[in-house]
Protein backbone atom coordinates (compact mmCIF):
# COMPACT_ATOMS: atom_id res chain seq x y z
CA UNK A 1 0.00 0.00 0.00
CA UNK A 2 1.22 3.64 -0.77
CA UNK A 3 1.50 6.30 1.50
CA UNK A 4 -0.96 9.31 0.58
CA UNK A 5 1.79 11.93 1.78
CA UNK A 6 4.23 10.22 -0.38
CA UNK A 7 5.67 12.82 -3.11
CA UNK A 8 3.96 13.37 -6.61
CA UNK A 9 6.77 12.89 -9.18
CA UNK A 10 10.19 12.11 -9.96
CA UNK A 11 11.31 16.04 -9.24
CA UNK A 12 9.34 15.62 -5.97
CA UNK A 13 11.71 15.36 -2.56
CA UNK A 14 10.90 12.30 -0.43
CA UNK A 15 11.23 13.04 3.34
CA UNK A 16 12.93 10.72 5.71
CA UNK A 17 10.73 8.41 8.30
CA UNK A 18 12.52 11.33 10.58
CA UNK A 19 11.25 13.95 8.56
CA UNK A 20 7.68 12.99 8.20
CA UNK A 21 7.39 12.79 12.08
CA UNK A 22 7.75 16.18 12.13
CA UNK A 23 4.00 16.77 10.89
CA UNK A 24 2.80 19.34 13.23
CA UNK A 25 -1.31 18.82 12.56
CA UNK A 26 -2.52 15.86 13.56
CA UNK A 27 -5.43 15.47 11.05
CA UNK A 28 -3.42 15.87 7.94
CA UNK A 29 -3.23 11.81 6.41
CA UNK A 30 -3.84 13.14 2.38
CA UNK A 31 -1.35 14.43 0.07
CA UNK A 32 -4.74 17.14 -0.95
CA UNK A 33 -4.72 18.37 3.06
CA UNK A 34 -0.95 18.40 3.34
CA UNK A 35 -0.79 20.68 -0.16
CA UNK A 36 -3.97 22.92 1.44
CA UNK A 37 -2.05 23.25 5.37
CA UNK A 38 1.33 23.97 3.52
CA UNK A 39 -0.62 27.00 0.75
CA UNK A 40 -2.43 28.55 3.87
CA UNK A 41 1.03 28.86 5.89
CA UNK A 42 2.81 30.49 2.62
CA UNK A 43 0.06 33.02 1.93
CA UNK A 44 0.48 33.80 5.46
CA UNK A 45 4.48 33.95 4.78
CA UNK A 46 4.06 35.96 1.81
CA UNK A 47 1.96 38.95 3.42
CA UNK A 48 4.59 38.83 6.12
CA UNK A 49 7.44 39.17 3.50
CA UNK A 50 6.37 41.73 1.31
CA UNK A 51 5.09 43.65 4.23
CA UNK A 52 8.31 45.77 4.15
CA UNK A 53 11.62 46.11 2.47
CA UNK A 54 13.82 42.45 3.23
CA UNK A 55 17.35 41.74 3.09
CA UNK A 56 17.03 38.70 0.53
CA UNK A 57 20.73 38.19 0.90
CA UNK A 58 21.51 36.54 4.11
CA UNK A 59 21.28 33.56 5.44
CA UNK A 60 19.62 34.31 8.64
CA UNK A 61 16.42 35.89 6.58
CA UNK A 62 16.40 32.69 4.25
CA UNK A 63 16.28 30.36 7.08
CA UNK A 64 13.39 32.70 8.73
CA UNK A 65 10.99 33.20 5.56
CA UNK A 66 11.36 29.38 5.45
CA UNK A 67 10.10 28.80 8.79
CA UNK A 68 7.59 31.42 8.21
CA UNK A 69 6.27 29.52 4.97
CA UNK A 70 6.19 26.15 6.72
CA UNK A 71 6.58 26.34 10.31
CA UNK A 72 2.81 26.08 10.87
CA UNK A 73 3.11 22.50 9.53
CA UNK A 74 6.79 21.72 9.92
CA UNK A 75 8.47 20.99 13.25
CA UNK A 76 11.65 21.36 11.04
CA UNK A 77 10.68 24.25 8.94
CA UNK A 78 13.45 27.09 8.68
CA UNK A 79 16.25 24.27 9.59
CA UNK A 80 19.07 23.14 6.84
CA UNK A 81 18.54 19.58 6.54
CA UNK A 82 20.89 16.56 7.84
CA UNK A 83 20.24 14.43 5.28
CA UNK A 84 21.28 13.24 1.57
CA UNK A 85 19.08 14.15 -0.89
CA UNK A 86 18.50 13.12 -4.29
CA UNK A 87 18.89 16.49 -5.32
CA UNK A 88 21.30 19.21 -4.06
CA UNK A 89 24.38 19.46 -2.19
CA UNK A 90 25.77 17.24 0.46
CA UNK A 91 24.05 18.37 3.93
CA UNK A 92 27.78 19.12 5.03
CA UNK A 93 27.47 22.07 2.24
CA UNK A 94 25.11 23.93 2.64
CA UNK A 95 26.01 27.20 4.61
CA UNK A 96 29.45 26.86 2.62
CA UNK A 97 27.30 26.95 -0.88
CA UNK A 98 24.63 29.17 0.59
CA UNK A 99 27.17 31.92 1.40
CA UNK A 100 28.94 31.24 -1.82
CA UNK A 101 25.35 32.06 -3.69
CA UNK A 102 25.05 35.41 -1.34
CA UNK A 103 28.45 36.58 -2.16
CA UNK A 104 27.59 36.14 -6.06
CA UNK A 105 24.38 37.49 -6.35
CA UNK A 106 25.56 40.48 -4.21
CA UNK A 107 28.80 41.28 -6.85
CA UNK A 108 26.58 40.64 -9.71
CA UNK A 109 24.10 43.64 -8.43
CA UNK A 110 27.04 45.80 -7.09
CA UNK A 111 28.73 45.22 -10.70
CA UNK A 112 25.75 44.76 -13.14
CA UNK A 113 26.66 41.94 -14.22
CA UNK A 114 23.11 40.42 -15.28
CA UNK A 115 19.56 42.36 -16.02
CA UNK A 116 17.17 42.11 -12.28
CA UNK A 117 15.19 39.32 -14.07
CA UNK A 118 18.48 37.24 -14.65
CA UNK A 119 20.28 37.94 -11.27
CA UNK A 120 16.82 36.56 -9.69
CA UNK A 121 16.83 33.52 -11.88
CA UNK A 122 20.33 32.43 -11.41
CA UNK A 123 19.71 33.19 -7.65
CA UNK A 124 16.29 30.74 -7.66
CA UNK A 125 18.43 28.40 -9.40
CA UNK A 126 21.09 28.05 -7.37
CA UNK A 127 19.04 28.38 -4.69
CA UNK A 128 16.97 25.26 -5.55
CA UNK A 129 20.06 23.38 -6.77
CA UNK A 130 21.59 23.70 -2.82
CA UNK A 131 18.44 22.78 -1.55
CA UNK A 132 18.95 23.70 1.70
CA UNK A 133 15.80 22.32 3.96
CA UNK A 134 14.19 18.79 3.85
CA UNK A 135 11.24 19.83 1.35
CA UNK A 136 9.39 23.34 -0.14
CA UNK A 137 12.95 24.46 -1.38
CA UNK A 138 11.46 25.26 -4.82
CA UNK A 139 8.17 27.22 -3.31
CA UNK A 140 10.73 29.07 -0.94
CA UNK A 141 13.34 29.80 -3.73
CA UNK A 142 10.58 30.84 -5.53
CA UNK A 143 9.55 33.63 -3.15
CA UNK A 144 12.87 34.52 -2.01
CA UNK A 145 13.49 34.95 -5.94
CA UNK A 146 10.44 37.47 -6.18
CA UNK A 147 11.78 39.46 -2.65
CA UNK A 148 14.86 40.09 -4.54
CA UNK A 149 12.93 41.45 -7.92
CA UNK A 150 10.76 43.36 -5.77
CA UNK A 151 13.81 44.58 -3.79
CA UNK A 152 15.92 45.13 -7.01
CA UNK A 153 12.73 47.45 -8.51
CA UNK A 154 11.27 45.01 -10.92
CA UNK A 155 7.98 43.22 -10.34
CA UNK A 156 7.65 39.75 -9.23
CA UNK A 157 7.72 36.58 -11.69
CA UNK A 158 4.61 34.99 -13.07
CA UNK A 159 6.04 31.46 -12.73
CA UNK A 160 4.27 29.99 -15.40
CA UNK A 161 1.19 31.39 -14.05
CA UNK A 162 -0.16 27.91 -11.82
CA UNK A 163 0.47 25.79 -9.15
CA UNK A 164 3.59 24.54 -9.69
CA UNK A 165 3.34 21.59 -6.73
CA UNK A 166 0.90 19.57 -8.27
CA UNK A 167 2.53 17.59 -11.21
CA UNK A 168 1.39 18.59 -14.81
CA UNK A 169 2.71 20.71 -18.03
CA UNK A 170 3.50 23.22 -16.48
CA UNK A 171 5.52 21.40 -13.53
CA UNK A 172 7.26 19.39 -16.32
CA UNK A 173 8.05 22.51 -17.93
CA UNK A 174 10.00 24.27 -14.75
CA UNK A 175 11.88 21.19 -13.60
CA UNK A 176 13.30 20.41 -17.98
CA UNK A 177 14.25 24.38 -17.21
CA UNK A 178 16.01 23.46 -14.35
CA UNK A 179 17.98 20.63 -15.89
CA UNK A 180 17.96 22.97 -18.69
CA UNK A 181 19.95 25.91 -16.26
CA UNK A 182 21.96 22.93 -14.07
CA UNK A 183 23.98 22.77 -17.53
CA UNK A 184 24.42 26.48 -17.79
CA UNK A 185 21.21 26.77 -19.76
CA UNK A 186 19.43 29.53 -18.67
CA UNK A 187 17.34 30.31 -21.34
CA UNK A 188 14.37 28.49 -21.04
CA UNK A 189 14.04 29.58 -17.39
CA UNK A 190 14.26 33.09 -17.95
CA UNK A 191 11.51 32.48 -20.34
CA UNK A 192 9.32 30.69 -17.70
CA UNK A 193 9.57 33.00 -15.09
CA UNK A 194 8.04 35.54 -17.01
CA UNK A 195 5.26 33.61 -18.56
């Protein structure tokens, strides 16, 4: 028998036995409920974000806006995760790679080195290819990617205009972007953040 938490697809990150103990409500036993807890506690994250002027570009405020977008459903929300995944950097990593990703995306600002739209992209990218906490690291790279357009005077990025957790054509098309940018590719993910 499967598990109705269990992830959707392949791009999906499976929690540990660990990590799924964590499950702060009690009534949540559907993948539907989970999806619905997780969307209320980001809208909530959201207002809280964009409710002033953030510094995108520091660890301490990623970890935070993570806890804020999950910690309503997450015992572990806003922590870096201790385990392997089958995506992203060892756990060992992350702060190293993290702070790596800060320092870049502050000298390409200071130094123009991409358009607002591009510096965000790479950062989401990056972002989601450390993939910091046990799960949401593509819904919270996707808002800290839209603090730092907002922050950098540009407006925030349609993301292919839909939900991008449950699996479909427009999932499929975000994660082949991706892959697309892991091999330097940006392209097709500059197109789908503004479409």
């Amino acid at each position: 028998m499967t598990d109705p938490l269990d992830e959707q697809d392949d791009a999906s990150t499976p929690l540990t036995e660990e990590e799924r103990e964590q499950l702060i409500p009690s009534y949540i036993t559907l993948r539907a409920e989970l999806n619905e807890a997780e969307q209320a506690n980001i809208l909530e994250a959201e207002e809280w974000a964009f409710a002033r002027k953030r510094d995108v570009l520091d660890e301490r405020f990623l970890k935070t806006l993570h806890k804020r977008m999950f910690g309503r459903v997450w015992r572990w929300a806003g922590q870096f995760r201790q385990s392997e995944r089958n995506i992203g950097v060892d756990a060992y990593r992350i702060s190293t790679d993290l702070r790596q990703l800060i320092d870049d995306c502050r000298y390409w600002i200071e130094n123009g080195t991409f358009d607002p739209d591009e510096i965000a992209t790479r950062f989401h990218h990056r972002l989601v290819s450390i993939h910091p906490f046990p799960n949401g690291n593509g819904r919270h790279a996707r808002l800290a990617a839209d603090l730092l357009l907002t922050a950098l005077g540009r407006p925030r990025f349609s993301w292919g205009r839909v939900n991008l957790v449950d699996p479909g054509e427009t999932r499929q098309a975000y994660v082949a972007a991706l892959r697309a940018a892991d091999n330097h590719d940006y392209g097709p993910l500059l197109d789908f953040v503004r479409t």
